[in-house]
PDB file of N, CA and C in Angstrom:
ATOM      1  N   UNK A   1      -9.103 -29.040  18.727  1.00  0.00           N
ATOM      2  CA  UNK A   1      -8.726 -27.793  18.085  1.00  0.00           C
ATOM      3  C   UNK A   1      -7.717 -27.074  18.977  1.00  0.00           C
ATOM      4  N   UNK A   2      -6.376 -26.667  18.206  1.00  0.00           N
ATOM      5  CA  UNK A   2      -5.647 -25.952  18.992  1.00  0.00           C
ATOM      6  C   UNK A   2      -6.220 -24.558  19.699  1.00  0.00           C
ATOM      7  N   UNK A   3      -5.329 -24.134  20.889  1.00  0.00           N
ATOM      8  CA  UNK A   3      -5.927 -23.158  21.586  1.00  0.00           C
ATOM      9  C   UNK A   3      -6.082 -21.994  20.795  1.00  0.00           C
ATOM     10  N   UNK A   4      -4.973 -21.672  19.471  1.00  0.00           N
ATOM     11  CA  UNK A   4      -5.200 -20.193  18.426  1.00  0.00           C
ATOM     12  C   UNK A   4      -6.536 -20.707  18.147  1.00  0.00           C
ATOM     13  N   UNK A   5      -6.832 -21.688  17.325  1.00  0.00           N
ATOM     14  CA  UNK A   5      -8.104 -21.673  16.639  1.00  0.00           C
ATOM     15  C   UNK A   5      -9.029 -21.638  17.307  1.00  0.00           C
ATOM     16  N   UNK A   6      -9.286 -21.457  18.498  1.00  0.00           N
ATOM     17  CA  UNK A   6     -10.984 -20.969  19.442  1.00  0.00           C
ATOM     18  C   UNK A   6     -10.215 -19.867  19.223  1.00  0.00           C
ATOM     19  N   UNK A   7      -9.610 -19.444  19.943  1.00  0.00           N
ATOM     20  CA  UNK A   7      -9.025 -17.631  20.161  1.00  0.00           C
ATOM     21  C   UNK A   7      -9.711 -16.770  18.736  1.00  0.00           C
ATOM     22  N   UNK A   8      -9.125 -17.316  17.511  1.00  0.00           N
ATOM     23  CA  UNK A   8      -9.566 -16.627  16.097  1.00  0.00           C
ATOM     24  C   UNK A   8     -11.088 -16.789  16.331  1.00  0.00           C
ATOM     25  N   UNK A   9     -11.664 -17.847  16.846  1.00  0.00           N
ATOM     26  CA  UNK A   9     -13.148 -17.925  16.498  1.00  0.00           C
ATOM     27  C   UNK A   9     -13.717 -16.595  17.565  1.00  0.00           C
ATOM     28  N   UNK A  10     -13.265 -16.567  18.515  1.00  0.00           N
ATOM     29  CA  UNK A  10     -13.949 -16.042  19.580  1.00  0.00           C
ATOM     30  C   UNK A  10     -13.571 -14.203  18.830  1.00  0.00           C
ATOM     31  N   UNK A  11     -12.200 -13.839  18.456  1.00  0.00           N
ATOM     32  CA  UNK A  11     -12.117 -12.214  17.901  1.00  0.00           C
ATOM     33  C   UNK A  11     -13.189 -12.271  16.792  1.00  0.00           C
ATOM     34  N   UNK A  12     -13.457 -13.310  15.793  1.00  0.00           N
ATOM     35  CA  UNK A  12     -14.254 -13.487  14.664  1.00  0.00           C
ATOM     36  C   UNK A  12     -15.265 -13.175  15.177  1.00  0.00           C
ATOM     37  N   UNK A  13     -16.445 -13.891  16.480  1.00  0.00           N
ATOM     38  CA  UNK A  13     -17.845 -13.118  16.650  1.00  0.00           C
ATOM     39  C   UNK A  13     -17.763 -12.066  17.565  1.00  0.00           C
ATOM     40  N   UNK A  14     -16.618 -11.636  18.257  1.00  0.00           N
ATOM     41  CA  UNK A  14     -17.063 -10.544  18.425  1.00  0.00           C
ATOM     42  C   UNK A  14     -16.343  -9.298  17.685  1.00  0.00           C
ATOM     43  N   UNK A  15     -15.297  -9.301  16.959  1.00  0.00           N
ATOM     44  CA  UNK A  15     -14.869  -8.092  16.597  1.00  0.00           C
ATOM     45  C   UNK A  15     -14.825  -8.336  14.721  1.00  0.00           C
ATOM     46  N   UNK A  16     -15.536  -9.345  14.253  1.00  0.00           N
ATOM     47  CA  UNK A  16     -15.423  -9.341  12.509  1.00  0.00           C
ATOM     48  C   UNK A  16     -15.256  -8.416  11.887  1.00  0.00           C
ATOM     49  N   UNK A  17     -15.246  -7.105  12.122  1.00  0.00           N
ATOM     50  CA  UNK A  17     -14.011  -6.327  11.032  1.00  0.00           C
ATOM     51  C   UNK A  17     -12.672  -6.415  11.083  1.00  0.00           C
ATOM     52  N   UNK A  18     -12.134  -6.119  12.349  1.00  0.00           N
ATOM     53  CA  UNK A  18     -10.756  -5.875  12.504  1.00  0.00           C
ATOM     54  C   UNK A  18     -10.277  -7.456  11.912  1.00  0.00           C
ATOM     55  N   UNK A  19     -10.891  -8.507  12.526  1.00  0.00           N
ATOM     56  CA  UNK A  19     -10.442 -10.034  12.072  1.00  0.00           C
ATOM     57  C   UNK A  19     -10.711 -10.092  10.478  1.00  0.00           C
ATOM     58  N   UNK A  20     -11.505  -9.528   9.463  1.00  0.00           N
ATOM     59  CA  UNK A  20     -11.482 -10.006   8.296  1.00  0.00           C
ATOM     60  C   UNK A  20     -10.287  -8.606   7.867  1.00  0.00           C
ATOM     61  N   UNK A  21      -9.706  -7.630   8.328  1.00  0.00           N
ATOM     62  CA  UNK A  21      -9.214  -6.397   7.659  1.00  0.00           C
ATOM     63  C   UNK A  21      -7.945  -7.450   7.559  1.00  0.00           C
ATOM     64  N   UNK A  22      -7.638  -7.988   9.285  1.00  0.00           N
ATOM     65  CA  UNK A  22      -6.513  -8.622   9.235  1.00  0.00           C
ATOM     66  C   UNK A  22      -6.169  -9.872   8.663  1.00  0.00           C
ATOM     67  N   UNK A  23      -6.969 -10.807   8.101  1.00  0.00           N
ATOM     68  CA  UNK A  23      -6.664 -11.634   7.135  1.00  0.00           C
ATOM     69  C   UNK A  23      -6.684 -11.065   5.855  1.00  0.00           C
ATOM     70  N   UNK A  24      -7.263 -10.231   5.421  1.00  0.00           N
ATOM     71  CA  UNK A  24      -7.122  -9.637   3.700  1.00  0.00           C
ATOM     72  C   UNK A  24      -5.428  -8.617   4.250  1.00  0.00           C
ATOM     73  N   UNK A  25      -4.998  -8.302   4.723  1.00  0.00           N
ATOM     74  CA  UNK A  25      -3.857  -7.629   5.513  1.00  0.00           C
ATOM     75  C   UNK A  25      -2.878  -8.541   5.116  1.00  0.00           C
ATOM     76  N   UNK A  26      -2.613 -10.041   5.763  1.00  0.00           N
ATOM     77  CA  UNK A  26      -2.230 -10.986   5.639  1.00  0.00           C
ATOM     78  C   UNK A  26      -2.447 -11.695   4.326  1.00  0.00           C
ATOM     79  N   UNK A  27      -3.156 -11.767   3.697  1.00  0.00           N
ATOM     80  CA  UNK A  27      -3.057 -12.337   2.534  1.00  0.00           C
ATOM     81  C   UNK A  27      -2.134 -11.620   1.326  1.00  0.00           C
ATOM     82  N   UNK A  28      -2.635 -10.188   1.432  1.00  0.00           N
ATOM     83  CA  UNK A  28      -1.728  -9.712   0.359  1.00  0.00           C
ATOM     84  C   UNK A  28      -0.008  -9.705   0.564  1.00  0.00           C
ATOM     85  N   UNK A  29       0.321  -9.816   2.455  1.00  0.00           N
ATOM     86  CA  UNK A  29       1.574  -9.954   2.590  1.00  0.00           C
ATOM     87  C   UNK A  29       1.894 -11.055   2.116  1.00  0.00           C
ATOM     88  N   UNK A  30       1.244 -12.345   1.991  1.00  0.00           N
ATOM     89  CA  UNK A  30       1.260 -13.408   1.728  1.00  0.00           C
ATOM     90  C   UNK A  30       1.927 -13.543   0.370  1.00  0.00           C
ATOM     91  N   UNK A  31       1.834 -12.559  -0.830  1.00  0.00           N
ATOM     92  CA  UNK A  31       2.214 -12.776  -2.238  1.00  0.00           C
ATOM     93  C   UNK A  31       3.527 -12.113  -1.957  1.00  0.00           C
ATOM     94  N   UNK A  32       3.616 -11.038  -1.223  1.00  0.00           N
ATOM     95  CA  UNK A  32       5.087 -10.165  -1.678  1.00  0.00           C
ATOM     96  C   UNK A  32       6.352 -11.170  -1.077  1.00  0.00           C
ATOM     97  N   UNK A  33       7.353 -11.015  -2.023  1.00  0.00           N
ATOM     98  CA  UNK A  33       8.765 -11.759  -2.281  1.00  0.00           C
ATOM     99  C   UNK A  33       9.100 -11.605  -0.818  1.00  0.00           C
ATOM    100  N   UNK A  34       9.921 -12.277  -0.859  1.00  0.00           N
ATOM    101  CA  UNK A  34      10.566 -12.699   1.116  1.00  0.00           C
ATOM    102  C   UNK A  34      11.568 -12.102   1.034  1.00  0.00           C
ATOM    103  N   UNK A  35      12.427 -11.142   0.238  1.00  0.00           N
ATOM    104  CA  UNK A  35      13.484 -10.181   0.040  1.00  0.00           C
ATOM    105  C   UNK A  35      13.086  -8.544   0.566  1.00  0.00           C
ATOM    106  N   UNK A  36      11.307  -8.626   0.441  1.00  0.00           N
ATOM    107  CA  UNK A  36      10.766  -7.115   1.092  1.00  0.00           C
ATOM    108  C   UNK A  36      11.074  -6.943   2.366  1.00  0.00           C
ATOM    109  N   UNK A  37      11.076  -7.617   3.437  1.00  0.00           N
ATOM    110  CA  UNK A  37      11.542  -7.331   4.941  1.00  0.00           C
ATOM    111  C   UNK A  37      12.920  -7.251   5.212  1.00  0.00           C
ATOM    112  N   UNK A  38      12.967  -6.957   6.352  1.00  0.00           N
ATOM    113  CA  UNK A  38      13.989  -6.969   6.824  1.00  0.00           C
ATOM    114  C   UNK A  38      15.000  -8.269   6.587  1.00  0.00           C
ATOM    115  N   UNK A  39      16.522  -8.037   5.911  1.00  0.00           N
ATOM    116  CA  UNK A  39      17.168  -7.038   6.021  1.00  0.00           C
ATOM    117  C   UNK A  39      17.117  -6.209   4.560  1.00  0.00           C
ATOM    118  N   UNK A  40      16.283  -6.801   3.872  1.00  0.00           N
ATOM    119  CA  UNK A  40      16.299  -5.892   3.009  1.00  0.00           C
ATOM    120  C   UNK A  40      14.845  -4.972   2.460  1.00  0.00           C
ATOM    121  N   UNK A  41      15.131  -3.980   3.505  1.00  0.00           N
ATOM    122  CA  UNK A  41      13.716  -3.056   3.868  1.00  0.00           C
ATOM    123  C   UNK A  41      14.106  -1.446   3.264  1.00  0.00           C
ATOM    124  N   UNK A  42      14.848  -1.873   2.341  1.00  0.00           N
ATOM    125  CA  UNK A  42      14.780  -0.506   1.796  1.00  0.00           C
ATOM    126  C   UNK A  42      15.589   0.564   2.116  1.00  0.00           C
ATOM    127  N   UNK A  43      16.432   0.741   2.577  1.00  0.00           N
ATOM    128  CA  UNK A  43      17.561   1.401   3.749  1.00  0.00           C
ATOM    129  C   UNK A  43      18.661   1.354   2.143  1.00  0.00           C
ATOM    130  N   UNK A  44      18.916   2.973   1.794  1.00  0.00           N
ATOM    131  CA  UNK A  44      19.707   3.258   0.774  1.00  0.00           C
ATOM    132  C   UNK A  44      21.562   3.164   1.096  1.00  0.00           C
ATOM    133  N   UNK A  45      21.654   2.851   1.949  1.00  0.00           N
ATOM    134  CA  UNK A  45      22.867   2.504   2.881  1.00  0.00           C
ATOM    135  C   UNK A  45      23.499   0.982   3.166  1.00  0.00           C
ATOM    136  N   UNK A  46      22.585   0.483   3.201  1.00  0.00           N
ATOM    137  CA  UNK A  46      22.335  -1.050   3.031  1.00  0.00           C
ATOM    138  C   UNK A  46      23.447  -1.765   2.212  1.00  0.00           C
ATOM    139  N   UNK A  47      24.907  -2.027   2.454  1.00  0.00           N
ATOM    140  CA  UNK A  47      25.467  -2.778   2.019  1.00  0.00           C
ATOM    141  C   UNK A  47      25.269  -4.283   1.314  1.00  0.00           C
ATOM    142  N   UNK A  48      24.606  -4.901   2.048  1.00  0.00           N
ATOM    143  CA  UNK A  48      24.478  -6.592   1.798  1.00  0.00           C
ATOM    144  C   UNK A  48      23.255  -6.317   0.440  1.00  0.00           C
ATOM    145  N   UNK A  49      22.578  -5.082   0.576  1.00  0.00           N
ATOM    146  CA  UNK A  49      21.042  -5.376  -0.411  1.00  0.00           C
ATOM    147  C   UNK A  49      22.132  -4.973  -1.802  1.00  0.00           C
ATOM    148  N   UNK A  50      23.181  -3.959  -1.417  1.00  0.00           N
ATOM    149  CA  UNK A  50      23.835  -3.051  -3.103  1.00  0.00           C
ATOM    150  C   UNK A  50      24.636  -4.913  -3.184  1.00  0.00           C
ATOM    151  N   UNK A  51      25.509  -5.362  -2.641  1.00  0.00           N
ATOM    152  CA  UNK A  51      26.081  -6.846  -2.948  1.00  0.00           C
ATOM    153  C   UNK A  51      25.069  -7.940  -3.741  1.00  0.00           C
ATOM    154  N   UNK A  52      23.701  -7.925  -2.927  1.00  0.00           N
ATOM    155  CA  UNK A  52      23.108  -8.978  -3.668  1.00  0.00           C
ATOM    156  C   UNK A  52      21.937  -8.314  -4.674  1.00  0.00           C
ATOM    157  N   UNK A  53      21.972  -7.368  -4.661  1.00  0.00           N
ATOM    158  CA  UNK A  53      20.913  -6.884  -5.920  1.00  0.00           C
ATOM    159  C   UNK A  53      20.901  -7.616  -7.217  1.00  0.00           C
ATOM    160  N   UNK A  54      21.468  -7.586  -7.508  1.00  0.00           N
ATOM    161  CA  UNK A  54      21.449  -8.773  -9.079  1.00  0.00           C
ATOM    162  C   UNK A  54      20.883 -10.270  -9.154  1.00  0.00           C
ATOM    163  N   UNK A  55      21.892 -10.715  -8.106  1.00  0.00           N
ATOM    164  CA  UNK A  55      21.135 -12.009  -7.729  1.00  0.00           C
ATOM    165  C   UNK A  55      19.725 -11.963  -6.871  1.00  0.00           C
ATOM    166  N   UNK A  56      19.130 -11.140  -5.990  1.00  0.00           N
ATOM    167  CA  UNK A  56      18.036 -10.845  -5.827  1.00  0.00           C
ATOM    168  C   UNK A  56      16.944 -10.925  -6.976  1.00  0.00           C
ATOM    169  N   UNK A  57      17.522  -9.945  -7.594  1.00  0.00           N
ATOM    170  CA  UNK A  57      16.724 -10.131  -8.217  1.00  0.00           C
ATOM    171  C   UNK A  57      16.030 -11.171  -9.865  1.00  0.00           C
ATOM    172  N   UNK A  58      17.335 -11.679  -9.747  1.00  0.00           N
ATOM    173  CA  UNK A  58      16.989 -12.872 -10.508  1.00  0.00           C
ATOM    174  C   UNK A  58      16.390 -13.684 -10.056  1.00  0.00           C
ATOM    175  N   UNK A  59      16.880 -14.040  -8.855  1.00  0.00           N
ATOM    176  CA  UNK A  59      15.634 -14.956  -7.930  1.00  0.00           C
ATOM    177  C   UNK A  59      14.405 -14.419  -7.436  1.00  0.00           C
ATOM    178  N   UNK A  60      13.927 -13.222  -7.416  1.00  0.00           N
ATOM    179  CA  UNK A  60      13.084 -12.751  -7.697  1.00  0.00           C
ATOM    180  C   UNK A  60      11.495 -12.895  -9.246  1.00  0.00           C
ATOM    181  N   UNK A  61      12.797 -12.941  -9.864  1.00  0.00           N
ATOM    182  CA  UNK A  61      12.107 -13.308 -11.219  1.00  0.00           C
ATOM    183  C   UNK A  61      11.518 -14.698 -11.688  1.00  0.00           C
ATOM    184  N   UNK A  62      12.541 -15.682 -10.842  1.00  0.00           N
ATOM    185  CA  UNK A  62      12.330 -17.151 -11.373  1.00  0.00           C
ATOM    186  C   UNK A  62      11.345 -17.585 -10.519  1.00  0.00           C
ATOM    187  N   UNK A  63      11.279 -17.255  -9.269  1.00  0.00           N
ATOM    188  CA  UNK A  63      10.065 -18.015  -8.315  1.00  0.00           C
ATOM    189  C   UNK A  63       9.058 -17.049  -7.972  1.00  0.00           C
ATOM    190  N   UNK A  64       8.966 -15.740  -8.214  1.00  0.00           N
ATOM    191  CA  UNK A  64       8.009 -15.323  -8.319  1.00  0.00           C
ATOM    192  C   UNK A  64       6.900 -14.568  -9.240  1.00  0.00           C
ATOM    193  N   UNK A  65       8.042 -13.816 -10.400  1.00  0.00           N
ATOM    194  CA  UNK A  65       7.790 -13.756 -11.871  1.00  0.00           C
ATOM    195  C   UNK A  65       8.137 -11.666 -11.362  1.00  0.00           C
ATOM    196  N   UNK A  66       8.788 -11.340 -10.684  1.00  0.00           N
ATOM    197  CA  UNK A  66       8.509 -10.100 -10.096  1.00  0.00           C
ATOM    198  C   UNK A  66       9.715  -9.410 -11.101  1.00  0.00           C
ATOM    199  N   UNK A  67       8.941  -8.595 -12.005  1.00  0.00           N
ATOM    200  CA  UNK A  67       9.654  -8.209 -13.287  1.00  0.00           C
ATOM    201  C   UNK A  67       9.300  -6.718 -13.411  1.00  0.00           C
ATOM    202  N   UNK A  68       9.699  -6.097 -13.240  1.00  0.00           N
ATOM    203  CA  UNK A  68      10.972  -5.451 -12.712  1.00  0.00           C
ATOM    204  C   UNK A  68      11.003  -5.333 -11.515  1.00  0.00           C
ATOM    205  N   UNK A  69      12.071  -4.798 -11.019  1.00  0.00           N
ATOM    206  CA  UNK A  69      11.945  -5.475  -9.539  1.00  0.00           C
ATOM    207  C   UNK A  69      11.364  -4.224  -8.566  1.00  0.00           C
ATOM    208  N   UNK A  70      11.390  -3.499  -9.285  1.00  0.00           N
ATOM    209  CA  UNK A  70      10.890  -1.970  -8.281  1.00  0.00           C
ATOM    210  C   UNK A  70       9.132  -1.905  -8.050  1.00  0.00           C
ATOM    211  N   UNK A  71       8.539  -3.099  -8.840  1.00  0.00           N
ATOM    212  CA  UNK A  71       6.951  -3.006  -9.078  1.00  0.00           C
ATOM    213  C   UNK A  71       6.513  -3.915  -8.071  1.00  0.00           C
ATOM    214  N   UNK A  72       7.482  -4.499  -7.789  1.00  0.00           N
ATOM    215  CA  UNK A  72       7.169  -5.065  -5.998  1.00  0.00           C
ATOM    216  C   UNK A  72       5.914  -6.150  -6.077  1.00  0.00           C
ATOM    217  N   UNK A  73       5.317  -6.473  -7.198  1.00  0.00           N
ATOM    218  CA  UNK A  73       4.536  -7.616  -7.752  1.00  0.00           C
ATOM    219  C   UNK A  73       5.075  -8.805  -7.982  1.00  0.00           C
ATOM    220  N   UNK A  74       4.818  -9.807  -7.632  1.00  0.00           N
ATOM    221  CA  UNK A  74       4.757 -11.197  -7.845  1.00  0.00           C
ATOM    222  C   UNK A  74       3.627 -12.273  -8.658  1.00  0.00           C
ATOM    223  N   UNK A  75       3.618 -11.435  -9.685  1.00  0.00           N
ATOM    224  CA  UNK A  75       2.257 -11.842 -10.506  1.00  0.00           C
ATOM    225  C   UNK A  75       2.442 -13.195 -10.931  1.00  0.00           C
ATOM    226  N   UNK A  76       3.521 -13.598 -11.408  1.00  0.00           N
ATOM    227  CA  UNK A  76       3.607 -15.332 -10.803  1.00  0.00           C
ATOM    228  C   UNK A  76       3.378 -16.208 -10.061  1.00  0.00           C
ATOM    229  N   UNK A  77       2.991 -15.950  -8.216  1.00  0.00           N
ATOM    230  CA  UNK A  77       2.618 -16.383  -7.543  1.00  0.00           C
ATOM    231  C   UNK A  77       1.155 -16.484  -7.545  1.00  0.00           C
ATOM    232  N   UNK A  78       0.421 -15.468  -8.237  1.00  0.00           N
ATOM    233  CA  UNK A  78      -0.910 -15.215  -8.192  1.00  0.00           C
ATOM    234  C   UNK A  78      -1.585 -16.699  -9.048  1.00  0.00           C
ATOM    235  N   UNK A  79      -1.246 -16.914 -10.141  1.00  0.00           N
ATOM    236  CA  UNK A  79      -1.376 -17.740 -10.961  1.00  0.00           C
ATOM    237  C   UNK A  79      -0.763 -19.178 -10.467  1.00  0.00           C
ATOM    238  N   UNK A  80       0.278 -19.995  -9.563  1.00  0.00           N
ATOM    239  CA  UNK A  80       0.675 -20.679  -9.790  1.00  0.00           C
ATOM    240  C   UNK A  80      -0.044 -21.270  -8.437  1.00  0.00           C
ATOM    241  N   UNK A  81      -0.072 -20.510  -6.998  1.00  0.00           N
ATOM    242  CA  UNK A  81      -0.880 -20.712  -6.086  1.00  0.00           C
ATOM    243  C   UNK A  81      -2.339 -21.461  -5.944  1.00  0.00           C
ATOM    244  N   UNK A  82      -3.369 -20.907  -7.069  1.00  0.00           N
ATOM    245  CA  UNK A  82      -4.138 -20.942  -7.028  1.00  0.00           C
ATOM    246  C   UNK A  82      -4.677 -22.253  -8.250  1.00  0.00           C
ATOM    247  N   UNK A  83      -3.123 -22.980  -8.937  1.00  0.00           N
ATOM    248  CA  UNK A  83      -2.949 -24.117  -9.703  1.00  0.00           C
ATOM    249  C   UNK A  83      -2.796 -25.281  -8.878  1.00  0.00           C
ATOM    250  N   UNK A  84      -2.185 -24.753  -7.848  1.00  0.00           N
ATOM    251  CA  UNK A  84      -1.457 -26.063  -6.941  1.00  0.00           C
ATOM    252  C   UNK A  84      -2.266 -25.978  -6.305  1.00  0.00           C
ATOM    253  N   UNK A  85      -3.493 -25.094  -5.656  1.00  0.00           N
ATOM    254  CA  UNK A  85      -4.334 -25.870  -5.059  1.00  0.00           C
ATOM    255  C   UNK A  85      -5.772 -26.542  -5.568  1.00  0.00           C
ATOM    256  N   UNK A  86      -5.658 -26.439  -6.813  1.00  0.00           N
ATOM    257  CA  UNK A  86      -6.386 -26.913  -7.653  1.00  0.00           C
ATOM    258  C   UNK A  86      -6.292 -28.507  -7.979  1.00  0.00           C
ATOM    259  N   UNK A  87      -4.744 -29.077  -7.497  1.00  0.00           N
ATOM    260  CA  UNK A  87      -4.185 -30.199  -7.600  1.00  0.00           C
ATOM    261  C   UNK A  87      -4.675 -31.284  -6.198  1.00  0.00           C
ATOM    262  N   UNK A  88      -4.561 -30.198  -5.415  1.00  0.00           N
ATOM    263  CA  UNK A  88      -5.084 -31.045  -4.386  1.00  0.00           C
ATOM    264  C   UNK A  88      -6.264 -32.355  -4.162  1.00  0.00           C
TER     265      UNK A  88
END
């Protein structure tokens, strides 16, 4: 077992809140579109985000289903995730 995986075990018995806050933390970052961070974090000044907004957000729509784009949901991923590992 790699050295992270004792490390997680060892915060897991002794600190199991902060370790389960931070995987449910992580999971929900886990669904939002890879366009939410940096460089495109929201900054109304933001040249490159006013250039690719359109195409953002079409690709937004096709791989993650995130319709309209201000609702910051990926309700496509929710459903397709939990297909493919069903395949396994």
């Amino acid at each position: 077992m790699a050295v992270y995986g004792k490390d997680s075990y060892v915060v897991l018995r002794q600190h199991p809140a902060a370790y389960l806050r931070s995987v449910l933390r992580n999971a929900v970052r886990y669904f939002l579109p890879d366009t939410d961070g940096w460089p495109f974090d929201g900054r109304p000044d933001d040249s490159n985000k006013q250039i690719l907004a359109r195409p953002l957000a079409a690709y937004n729509l096709l791989l993650t289903g995130e319709w309209p784009p201000l609702l910051k949901r990926p309700w496509l991923s929710y459903f397709v995730l939990p297909g493919l590992i069903g395949f396994d």
